[in-house]
C-alpha atoms as a PDB file:
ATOM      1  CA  UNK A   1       0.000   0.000   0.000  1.00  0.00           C
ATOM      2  CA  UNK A   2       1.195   3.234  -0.679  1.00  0.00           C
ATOM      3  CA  UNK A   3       1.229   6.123   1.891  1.00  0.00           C
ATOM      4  CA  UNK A   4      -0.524   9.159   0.103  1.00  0.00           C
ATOM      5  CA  UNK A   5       0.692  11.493   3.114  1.00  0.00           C
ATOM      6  CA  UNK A   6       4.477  10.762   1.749  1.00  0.00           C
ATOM      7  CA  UNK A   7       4.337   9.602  -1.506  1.00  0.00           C
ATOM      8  CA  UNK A   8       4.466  13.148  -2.993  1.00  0.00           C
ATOM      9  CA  UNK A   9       7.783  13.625  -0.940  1.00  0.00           C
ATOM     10  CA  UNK A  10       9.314  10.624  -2.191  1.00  0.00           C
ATOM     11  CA  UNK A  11       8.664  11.917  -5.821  1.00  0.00           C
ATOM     12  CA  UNK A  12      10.708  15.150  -4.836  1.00  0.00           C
ATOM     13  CA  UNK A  13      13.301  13.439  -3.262  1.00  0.00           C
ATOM     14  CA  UNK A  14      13.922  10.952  -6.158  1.00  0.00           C
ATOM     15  CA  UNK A  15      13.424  14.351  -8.688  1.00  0.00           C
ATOM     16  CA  UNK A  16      15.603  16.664  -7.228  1.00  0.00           C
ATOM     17  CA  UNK A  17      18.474  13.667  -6.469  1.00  0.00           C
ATOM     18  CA  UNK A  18      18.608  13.002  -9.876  1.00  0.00           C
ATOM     19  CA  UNK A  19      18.470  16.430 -10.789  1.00  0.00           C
ATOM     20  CA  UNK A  20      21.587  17.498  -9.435  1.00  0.00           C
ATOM     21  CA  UNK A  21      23.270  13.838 -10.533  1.00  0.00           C
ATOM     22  CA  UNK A  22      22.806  15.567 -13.832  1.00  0.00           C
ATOM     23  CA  UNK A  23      24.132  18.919 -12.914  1.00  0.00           C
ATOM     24  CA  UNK A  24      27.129  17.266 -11.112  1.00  0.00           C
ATOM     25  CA  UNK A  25      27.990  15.272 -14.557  1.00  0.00           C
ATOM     26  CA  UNK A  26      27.060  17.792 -16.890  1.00  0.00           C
ATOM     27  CA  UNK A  27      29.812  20.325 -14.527  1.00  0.00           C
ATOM     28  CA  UNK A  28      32.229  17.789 -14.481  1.00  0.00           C
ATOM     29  CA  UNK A  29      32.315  17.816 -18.186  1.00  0.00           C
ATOM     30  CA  UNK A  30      31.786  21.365 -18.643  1.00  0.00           C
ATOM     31  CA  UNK A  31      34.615  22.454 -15.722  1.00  0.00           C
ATOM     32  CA  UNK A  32      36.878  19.830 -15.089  1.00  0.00           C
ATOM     33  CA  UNK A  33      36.981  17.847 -18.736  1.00  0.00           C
ATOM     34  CA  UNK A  34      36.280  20.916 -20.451  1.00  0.00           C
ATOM     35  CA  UNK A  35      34.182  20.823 -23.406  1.00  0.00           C
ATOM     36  CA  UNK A  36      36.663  20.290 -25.530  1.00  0.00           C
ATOM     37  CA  UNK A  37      38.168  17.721 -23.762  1.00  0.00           C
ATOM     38  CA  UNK A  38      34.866  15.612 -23.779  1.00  0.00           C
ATOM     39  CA  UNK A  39      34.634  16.088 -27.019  1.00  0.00           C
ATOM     40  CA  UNK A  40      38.167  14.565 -28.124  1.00  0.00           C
ATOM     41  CA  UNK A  41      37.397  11.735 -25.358  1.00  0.00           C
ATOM     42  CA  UNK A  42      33.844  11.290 -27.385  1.00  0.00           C
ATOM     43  CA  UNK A  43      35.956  11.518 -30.701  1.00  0.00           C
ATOM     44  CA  UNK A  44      37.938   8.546 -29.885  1.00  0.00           C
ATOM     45  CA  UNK A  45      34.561   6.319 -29.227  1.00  0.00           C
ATOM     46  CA  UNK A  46      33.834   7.025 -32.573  1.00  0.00           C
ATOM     47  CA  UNK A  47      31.606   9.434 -31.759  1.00  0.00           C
ATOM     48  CA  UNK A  48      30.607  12.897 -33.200  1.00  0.00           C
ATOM     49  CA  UNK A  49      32.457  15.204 -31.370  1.00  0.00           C
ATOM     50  CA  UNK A  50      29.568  17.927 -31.146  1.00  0.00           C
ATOM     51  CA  UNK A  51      27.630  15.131 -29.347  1.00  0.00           C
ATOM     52  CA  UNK A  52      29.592  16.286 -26.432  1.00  0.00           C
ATOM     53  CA  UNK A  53      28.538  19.494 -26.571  1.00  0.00           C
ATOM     54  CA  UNK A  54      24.862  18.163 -27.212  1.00  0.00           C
ATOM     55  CA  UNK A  55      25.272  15.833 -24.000  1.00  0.00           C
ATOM     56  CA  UNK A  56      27.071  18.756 -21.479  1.00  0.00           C
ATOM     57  CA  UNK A  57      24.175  21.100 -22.140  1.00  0.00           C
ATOM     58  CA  UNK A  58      21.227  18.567 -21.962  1.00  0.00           C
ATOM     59  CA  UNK A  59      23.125  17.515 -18.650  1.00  0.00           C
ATOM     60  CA  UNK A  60      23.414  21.127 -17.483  1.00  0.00           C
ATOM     61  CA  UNK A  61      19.461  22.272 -18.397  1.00  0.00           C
ATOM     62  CA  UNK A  62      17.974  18.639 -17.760  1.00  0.00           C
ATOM     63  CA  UNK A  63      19.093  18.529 -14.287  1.00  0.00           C
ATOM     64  CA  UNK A  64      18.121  21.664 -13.612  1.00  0.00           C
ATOM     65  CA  UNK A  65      14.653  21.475 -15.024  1.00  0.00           C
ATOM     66  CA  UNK A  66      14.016  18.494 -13.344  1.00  0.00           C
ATOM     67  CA  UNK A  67      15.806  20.308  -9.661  1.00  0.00           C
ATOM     68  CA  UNK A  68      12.907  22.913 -10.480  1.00  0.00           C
ATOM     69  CA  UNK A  69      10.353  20.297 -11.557  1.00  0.00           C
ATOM     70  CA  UNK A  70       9.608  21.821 -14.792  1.00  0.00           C
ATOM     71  CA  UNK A  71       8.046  19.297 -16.926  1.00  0.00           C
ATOM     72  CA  UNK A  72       9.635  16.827 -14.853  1.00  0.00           C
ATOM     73  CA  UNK A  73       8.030  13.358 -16.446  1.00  0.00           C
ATOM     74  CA  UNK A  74       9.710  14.952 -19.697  1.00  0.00           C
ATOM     75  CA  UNK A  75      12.531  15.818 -18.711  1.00  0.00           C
ATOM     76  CA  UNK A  76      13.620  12.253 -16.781  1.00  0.00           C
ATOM     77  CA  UNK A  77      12.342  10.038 -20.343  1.00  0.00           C
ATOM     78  CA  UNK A  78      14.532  12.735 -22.620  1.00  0.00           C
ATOM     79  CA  UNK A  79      17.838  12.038 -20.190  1.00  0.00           C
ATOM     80  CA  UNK A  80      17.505   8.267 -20.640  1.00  0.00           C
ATOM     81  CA  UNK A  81      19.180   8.168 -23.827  1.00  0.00           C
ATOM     82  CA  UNK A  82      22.258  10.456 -22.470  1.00  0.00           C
ATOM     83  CA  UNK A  83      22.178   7.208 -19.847  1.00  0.00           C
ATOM     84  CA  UNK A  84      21.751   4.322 -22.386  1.00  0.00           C
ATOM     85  CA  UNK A  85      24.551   5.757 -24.566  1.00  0.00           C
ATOM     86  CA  UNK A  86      27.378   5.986 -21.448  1.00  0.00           C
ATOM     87  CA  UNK A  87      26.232   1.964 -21.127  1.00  0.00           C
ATOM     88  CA  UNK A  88      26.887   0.948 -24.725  1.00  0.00           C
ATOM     89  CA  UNK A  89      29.442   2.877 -25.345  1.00  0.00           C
ATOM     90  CA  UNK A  90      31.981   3.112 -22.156  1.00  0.00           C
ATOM     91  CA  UNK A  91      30.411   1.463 -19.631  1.00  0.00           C
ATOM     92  CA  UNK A  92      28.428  -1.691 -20.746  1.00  0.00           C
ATOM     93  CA  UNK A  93      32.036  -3.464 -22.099  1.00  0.00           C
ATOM     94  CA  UNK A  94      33.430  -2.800 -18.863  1.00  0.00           C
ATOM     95  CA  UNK A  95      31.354  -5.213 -17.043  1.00  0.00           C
ATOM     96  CA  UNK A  96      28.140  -4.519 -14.746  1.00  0.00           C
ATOM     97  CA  UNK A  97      30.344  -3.635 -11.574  1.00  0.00           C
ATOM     98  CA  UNK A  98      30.872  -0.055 -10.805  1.00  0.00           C
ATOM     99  CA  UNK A  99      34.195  -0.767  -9.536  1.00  0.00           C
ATOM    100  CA  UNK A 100      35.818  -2.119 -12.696  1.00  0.00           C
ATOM    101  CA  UNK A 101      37.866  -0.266 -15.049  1.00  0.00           C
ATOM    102  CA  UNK A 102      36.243   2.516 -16.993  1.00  0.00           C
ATOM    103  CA  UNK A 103      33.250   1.857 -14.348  1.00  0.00           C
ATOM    104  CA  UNK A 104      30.261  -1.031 -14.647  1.00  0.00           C
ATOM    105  CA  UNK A 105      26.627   0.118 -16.163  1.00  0.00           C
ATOM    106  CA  UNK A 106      25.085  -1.039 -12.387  1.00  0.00           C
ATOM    107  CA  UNK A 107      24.777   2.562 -11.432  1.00  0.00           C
ATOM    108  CA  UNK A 108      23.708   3.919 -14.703  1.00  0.00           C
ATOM    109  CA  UNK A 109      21.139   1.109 -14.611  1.00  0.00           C
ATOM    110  CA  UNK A 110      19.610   2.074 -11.299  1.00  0.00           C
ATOM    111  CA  UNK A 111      19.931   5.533 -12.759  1.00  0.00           C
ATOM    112  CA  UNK A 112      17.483   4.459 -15.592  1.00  0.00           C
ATOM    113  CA  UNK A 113      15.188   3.512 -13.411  1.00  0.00           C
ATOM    114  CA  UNK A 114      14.852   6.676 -11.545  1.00  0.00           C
ATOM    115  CA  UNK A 115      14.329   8.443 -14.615  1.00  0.00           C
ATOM    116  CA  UNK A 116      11.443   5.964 -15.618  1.00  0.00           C
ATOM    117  CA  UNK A 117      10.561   6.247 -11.873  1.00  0.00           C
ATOM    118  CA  UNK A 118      10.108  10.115 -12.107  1.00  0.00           C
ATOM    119  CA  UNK A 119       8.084   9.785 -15.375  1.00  0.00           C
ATOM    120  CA  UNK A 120       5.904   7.772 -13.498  1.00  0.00           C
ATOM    121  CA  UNK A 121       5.220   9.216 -10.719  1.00  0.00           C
ATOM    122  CA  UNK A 122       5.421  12.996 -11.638  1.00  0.00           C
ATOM    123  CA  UNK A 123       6.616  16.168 -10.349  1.00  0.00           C
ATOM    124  CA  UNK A 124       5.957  15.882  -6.730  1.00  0.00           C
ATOM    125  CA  UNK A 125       5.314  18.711  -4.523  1.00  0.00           C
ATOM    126  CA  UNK A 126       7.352  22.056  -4.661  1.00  0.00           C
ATOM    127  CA  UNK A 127       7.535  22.056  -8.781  1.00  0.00           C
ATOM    128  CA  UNK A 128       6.762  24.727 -11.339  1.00  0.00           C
ATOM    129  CA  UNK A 129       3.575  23.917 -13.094  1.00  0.00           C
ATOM    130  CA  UNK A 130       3.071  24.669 -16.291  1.00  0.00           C
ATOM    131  CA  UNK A 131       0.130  24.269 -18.136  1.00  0.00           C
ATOM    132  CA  UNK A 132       1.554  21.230 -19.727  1.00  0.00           C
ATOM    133  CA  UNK A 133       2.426  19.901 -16.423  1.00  0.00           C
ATOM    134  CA  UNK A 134      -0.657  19.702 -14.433  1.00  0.00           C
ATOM    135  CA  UNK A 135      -3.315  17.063 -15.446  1.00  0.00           C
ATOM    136  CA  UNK A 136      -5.853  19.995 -13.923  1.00  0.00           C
ATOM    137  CA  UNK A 137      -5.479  22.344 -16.138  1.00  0.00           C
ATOM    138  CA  UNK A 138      -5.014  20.071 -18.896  1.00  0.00           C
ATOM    139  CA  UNK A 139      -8.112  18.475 -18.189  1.00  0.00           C
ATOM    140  CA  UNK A 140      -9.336  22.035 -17.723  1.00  0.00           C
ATOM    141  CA  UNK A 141      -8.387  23.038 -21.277  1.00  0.00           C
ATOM    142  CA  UNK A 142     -10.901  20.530 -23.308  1.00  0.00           C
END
């Protein structure tokens, strides 16, 4: 059974963690990596360098949209990719264990399922609503 006095809470909790997880990468790569330095690592994956770029800034705004809850369910499902592509392409051949080298996909995993967690559950209390947000005013609109 779930306990409708906390519930919302939990849904904050979970949105605002992975929030700044986000914001703590998406820095990392932006002031410690640099951006051009995550772009040549990126590069040698045999990626498109400009992906780097893509991935710092939807790091940077995602966790902070989803810190401020602004279209929260949204914002965790758009992040998942960011996610899935650190497991295929650095972290899945390194094994599931975090503690390997180049670091297992068991954290990123979990991290999936917070994002799909969020989407589920919603914004929580203490988010900005907009009217694409809140099934009231949706429901409101027809």
């Amino acid at each position: 059974m779930i306990d409708t006095r906390t519930a919302p809470y939990a849904a904050l909790l979970l949105r605002v963690t992975l929030g700044a997880l986000f914001l703590a990468h998406g820095s990392l790569k932006l002031f410690v990596f640099t951006p051009a330095g995550t772009a040549q690592f990126f590069e040698s994956l045999g990626l498109p360098p400009a992906l780097a770029y893509f991935t710092i800034t939807a790091e940077l705004i995602g966790g902070f949209a989803m810190i401020i809850g602004f279209l929260s369910r949204w914002t965790a499902l758009a992040l998942i990719p960011i996610l899935l592509g650190a497991i295929l392409t650095v972290h899945g051949p390194a094994g599931f264990f975090f503690n390997n080298p180049n670091g297992g996909w068991e954290f990123l995993a979990l991290w999936i399922a917070g994002q799909f967690s969020v989407a589920l559950l919603g914004d929580g209390p203490f988010a900005l609503r907009t009217r694409w947000s809140s099934p009231q005013l949706a429901n409101a609109r027809t």
